[in-house]
PDB file of N, CA and C in Angstrom:
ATOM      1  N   UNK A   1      25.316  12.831  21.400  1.00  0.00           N
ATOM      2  CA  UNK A   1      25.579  11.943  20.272  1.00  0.00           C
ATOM      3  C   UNK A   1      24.338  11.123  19.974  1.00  0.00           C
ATOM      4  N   UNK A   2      24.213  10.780  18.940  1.00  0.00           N
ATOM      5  CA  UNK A   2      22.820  10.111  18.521  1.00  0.00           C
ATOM      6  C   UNK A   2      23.173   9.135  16.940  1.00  0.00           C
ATOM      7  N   UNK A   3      22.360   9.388  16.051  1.00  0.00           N
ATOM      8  CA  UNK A   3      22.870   8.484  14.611  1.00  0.00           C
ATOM      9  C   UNK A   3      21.443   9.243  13.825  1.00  0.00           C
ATOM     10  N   UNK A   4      21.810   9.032  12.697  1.00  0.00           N
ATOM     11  CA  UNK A   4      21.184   9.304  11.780  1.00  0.00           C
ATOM     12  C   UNK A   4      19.967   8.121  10.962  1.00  0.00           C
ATOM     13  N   UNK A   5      19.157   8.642  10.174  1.00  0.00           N
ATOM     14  CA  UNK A   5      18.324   7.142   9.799  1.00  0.00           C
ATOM     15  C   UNK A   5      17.315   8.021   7.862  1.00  0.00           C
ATOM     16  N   UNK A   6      17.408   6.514   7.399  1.00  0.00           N
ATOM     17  CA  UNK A   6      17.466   7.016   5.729  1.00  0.00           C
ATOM     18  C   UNK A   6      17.891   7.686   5.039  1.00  0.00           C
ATOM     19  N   UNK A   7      19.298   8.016   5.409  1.00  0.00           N
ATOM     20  CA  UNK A   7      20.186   8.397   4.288  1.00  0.00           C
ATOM     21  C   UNK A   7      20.382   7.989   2.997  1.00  0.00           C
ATOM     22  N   UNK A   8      19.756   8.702   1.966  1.00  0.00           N
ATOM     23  CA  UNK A   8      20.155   8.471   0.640  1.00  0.00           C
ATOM     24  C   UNK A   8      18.924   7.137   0.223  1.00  0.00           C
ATOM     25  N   UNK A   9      17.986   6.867   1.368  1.00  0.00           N
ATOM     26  CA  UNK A   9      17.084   6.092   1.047  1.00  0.00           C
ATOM     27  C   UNK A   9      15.580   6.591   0.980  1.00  0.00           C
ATOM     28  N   UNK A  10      14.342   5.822   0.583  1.00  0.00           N
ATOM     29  CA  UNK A  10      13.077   5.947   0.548  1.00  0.00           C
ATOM     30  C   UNK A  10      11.705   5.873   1.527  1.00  0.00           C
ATOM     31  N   UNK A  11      12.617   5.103   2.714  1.00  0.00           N
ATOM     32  CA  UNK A  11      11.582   4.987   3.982  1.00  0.00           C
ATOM     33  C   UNK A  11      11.026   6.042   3.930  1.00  0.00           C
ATOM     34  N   UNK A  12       9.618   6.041   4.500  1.00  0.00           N
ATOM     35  CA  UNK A  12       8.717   6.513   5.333  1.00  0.00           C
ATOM     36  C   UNK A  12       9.111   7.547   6.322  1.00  0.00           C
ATOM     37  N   UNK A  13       8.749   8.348   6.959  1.00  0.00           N
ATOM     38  CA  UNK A  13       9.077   9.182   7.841  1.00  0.00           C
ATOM     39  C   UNK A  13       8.616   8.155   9.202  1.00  0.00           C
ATOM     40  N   UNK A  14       7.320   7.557   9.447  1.00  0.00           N
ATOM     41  CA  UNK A  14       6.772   6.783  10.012  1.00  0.00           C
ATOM     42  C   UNK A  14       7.571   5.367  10.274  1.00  0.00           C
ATOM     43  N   UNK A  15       7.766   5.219   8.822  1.00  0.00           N
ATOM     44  CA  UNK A  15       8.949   3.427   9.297  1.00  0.00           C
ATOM     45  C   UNK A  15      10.460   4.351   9.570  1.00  0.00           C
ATOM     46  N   UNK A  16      10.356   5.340   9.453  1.00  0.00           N
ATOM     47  CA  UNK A  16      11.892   5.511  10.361  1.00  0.00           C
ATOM     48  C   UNK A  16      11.840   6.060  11.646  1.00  0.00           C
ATOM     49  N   UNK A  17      11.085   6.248  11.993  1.00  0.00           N
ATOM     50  CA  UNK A  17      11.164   6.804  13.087  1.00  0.00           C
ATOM     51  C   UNK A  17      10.738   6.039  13.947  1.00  0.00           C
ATOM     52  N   UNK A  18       9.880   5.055  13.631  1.00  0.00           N
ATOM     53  CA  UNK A  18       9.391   3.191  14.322  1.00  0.00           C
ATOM     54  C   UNK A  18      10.319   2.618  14.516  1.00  0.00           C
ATOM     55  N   UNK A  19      11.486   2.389  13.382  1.00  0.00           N
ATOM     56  CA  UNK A  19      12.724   1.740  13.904  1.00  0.00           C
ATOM     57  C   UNK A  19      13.819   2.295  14.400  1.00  0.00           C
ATOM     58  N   UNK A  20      14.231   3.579  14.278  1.00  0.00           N
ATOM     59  CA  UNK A  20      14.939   4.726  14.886  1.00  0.00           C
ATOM     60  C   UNK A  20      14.212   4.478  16.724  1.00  0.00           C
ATOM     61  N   UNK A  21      13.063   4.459  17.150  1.00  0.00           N
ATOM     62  CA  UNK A  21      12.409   4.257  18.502  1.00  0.00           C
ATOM     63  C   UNK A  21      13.401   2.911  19.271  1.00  0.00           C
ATOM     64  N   UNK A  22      12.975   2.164  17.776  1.00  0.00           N
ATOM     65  CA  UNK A  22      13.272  -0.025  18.655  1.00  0.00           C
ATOM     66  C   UNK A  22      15.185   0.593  18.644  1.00  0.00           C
ATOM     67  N   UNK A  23      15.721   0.924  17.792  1.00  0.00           N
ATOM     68  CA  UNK A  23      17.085   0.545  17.864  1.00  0.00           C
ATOM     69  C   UNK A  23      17.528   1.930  18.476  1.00  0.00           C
ATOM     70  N   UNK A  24      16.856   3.469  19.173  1.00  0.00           N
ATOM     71  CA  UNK A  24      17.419   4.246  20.240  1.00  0.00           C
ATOM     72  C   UNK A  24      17.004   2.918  21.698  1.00  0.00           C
ATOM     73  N   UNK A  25      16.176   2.541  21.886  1.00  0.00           N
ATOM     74  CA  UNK A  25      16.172   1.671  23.020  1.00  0.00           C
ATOM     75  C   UNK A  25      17.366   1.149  23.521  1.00  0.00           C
ATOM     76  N   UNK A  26      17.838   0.136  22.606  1.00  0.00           N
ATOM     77  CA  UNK A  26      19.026  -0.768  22.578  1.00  0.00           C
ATOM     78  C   UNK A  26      20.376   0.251  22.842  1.00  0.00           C
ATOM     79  N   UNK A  27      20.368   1.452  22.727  1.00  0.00           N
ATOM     80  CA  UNK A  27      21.585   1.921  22.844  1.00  0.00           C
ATOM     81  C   UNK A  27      21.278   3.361  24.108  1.00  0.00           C
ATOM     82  N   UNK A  28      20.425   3.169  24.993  1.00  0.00           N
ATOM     83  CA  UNK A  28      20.632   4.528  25.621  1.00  0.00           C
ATOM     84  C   UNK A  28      19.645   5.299  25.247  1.00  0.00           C
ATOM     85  N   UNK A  29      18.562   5.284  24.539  1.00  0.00           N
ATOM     86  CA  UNK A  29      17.976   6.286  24.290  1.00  0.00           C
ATOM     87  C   UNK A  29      18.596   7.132  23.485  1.00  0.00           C
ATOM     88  N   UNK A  30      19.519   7.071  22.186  1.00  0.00           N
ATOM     89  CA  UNK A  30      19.731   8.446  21.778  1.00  0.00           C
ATOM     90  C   UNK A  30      18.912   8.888  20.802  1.00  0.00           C
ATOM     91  N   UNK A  31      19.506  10.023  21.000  1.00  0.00           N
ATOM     92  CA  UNK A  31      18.219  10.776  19.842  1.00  0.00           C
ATOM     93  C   UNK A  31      18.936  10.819  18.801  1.00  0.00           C
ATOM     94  N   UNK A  32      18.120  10.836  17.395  1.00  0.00           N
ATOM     95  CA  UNK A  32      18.181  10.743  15.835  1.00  0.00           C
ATOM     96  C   UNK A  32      17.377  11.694  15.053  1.00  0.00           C
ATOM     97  N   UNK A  33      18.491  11.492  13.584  1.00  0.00           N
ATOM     98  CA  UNK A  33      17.662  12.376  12.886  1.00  0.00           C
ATOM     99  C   UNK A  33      17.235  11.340  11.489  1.00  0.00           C
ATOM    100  N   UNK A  34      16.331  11.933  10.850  1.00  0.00           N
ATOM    101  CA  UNK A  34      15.582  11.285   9.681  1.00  0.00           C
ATOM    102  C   UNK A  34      15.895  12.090   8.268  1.00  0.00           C
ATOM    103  N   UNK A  35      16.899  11.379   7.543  1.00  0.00           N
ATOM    104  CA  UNK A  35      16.701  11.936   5.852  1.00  0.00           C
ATOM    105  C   UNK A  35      15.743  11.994   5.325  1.00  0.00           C
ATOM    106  N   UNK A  36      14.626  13.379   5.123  1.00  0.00           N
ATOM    107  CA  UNK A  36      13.012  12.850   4.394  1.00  0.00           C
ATOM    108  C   UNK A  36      13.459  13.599   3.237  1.00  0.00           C
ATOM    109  N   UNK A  37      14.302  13.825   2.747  1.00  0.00           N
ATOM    110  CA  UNK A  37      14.914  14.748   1.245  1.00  0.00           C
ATOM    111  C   UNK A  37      14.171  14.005  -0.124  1.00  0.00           C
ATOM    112  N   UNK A  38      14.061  12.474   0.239  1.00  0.00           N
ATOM    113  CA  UNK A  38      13.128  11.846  -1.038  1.00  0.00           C
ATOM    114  C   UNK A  38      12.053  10.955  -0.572  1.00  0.00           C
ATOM    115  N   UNK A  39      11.625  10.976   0.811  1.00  0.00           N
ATOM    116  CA  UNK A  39      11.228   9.421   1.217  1.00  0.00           C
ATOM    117  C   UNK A  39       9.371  10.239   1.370  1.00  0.00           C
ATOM    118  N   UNK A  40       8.877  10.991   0.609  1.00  0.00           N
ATOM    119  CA  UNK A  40       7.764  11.798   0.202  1.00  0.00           C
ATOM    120  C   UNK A  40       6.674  10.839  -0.582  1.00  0.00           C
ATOM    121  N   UNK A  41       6.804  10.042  -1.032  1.00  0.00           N
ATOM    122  CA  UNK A  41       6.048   8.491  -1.736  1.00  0.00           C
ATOM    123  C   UNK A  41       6.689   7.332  -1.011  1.00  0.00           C
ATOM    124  N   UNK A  42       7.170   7.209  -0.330  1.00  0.00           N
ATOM    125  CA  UNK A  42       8.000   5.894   0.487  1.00  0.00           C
ATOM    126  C   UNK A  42       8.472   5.162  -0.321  1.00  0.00           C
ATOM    127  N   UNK A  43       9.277   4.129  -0.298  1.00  0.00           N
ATOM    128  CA  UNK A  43       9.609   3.111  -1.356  1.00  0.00           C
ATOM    129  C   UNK A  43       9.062   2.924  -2.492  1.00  0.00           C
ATOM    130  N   UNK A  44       9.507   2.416  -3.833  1.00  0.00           N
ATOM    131  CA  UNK A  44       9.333   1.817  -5.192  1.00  0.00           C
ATOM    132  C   UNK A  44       8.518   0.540  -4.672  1.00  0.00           C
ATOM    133  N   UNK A  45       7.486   0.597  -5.195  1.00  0.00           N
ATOM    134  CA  UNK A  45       7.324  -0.657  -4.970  1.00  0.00           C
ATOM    135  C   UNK A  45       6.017  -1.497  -6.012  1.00  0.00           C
ATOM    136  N   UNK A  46       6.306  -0.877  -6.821  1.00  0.00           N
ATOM    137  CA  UNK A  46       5.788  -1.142  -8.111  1.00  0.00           C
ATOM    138  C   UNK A  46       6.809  -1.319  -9.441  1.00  0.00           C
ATOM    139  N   UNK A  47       6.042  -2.206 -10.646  1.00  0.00           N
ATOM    140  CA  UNK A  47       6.948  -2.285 -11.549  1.00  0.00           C
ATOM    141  C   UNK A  47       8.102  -2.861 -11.457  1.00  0.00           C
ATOM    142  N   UNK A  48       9.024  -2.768 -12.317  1.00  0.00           N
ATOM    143  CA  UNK A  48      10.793  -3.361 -12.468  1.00  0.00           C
ATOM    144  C   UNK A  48      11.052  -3.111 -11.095  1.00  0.00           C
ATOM    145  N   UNK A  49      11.461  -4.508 -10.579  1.00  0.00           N
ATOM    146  CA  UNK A  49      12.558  -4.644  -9.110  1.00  0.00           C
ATOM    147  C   UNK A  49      13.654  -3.599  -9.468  1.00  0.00           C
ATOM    148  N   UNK A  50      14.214  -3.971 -10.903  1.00  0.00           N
ATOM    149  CA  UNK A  50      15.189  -2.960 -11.190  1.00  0.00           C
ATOM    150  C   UNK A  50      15.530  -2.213 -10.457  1.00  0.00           C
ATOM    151  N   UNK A  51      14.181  -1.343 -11.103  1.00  0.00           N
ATOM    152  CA  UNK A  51      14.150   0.241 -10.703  1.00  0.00           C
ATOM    153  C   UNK A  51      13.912   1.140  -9.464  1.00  0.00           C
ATOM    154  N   UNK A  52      13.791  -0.191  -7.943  1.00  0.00           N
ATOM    155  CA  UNK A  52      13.333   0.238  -6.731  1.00  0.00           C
ATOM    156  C   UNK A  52      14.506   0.627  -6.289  1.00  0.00           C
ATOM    157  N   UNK A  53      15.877   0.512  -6.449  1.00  0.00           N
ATOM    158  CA  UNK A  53      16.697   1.356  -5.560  1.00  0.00           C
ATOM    159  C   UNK A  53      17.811   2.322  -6.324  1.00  0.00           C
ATOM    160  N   UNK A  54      17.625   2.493  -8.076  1.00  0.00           N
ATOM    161  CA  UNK A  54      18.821   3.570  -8.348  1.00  0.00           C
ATOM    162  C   UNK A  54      18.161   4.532  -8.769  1.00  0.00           C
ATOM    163  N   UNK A  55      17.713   5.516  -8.733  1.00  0.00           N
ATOM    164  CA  UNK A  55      16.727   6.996  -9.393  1.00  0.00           C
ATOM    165  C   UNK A  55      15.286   5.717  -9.542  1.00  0.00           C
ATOM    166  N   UNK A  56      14.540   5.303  -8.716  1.00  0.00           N
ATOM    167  CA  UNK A  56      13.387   4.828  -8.915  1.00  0.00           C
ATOM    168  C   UNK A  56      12.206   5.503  -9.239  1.00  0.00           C
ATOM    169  N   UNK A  57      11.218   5.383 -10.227  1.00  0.00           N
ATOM    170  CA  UNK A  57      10.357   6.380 -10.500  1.00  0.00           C
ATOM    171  C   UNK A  57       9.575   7.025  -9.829  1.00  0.00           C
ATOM    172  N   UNK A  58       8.955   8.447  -9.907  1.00  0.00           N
ATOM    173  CA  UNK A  58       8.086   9.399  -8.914  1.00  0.00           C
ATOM    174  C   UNK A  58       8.436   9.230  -7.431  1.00  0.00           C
ATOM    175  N   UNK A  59       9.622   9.333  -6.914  1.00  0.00           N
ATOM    176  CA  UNK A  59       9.669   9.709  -6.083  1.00  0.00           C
ATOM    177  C   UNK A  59       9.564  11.208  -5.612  1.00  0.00           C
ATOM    178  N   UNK A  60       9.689  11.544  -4.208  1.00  0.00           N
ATOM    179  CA  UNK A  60       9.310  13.083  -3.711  1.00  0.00           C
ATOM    180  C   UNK A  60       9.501  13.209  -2.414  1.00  0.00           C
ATOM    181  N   UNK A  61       9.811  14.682  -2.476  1.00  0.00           N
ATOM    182  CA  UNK A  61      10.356  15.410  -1.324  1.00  0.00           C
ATOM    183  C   UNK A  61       9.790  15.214  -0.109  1.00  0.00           C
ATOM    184  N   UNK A  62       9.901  14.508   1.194  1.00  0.00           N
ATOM    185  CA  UNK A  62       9.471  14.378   2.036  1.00  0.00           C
ATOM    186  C   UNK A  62       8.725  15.509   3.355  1.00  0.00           C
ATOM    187  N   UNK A  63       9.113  15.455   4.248  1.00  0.00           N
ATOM    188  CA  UNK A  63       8.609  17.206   5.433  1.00  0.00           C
ATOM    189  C   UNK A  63      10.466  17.771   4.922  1.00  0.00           C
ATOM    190  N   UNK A  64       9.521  18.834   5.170  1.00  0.00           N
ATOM    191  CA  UNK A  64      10.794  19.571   4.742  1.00  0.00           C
ATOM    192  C   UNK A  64      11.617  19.654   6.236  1.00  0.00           C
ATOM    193  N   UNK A  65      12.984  20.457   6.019  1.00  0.00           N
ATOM    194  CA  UNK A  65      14.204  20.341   7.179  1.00  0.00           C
ATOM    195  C   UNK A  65      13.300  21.327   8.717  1.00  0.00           C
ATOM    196  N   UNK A  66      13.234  20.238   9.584  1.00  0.00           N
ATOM    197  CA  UNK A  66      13.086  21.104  10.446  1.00  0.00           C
ATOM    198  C   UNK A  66      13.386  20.297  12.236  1.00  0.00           C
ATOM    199  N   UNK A  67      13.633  20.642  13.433  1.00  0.00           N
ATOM    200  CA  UNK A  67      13.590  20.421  14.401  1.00  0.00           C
ATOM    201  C   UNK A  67      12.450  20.535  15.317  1.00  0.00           C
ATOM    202  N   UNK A  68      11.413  20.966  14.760  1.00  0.00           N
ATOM    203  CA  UNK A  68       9.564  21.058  15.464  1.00  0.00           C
ATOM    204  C   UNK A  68       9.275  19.317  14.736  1.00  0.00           C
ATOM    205  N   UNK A  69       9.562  18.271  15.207  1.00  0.00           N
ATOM    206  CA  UNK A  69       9.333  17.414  14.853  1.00  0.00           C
ATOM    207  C   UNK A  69       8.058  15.817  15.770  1.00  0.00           C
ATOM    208  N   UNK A  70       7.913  16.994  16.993  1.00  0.00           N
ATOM    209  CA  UNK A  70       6.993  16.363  17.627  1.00  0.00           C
ATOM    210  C   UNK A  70       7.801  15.300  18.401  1.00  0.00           C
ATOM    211  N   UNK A  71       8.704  15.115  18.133  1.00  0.00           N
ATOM    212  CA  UNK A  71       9.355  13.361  19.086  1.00  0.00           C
ATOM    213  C   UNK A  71      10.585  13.779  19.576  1.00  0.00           C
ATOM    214  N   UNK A  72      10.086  13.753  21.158  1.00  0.00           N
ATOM    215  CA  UNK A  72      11.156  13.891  21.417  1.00  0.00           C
ATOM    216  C   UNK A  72      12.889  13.124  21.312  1.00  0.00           C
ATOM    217  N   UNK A  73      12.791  11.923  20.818  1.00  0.00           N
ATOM    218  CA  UNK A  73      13.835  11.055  20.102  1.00  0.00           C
ATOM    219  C   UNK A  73      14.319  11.759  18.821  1.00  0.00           C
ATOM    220  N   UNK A  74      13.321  12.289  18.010  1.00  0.00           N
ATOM    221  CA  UNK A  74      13.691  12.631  16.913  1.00  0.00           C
ATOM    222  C   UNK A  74      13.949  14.259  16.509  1.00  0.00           C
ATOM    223  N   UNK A  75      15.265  14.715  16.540  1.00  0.00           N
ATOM    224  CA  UNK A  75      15.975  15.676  16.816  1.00  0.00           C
ATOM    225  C   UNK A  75      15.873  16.126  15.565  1.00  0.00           C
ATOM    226  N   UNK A  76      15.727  16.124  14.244  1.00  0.00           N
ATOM    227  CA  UNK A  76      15.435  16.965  13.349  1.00  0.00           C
ATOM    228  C   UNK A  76      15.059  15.682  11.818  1.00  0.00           C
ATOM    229  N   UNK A  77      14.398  16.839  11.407  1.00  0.00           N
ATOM    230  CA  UNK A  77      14.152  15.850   9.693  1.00  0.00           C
ATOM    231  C   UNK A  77      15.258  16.627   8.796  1.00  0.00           C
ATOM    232  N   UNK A  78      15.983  16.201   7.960  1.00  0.00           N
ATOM    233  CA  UNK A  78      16.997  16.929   7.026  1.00  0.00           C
ATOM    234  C   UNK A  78      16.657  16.469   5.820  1.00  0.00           C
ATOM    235  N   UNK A  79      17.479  17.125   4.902  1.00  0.00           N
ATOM    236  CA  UNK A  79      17.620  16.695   3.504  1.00  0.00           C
ATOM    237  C   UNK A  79      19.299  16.981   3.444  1.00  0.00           C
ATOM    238  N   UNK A  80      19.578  15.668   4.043  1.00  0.00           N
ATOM    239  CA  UNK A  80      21.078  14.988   4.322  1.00  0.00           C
ATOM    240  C   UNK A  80      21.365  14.861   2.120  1.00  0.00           C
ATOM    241  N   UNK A  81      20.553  13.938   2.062  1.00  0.00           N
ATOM    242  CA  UNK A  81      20.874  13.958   0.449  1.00  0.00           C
ATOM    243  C   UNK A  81      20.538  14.876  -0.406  1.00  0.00           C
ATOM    244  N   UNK A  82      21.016  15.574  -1.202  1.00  0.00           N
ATOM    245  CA  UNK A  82      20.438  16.844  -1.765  1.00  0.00           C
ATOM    246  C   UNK A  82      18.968  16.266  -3.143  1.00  0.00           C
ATOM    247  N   UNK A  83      18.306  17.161  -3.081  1.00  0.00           N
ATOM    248  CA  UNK A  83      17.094  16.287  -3.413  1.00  0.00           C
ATOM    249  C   UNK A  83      17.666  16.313  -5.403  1.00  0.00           C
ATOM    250  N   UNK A  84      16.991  15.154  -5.988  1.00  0.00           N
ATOM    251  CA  UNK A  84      17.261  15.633  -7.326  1.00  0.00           C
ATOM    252  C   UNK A  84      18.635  14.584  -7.685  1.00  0.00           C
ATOM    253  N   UNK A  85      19.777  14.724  -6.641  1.00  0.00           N
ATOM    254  CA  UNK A  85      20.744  14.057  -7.340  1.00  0.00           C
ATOM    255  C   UNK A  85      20.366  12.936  -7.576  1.00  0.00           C
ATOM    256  N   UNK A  86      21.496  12.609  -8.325  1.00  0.00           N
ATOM    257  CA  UNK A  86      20.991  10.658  -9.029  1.00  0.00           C
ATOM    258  C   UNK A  86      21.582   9.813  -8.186  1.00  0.00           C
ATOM    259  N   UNK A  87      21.807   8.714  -8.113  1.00  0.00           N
ATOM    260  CA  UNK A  87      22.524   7.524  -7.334  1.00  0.00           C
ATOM    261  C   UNK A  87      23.488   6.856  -8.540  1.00  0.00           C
ATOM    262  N   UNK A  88      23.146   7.457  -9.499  1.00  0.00           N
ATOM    263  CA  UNK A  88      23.988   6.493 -10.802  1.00  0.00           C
ATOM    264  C   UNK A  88      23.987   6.807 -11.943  1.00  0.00           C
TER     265      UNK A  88
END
């Protein structure tokens, strides 16, 4: 058993897997996986606040789905969210 990390969000592969590290500590060591389906430009963080969390502009496809992920904590990268859909 383990948990999942950026579902349906924009993190970093790098800031999730930094805080996926601090918060497997706290529970046992489990291992996790990382949604990179959009988190390929990391967060909005330009322009309209608006527009940083519903279809925010130029975002992109992160590493694609795989379990060769180098960490041993981190048990696979997915595209949990299907890439493309909208939020709204």
């Amino acid at each position: 058993d383990g948990f999942s990390l950026n579902v349906s969000n924009f993190q970093t592969t790098a800031v999730s897997t930094e805080f996926g590290k601090k918060l497997s500590e706290k529970i046992g060591n489990k291992p996790f996986v990382i949604d990179t389906s959009r988190n390929g430009n990391g967060p909005y963080t330009g322009g309209d606040p608006a527009e940083s969390w519903c279809n925010p502009p130029g975002r992109a496809l992160g590493e694609a789905p795989t379990t060769q992920t180098g960490d041993e904590l981190v048990d696979a990268y997915l595209w949990i969210k299907r890439p493309g859909e909208s939020d709204g």
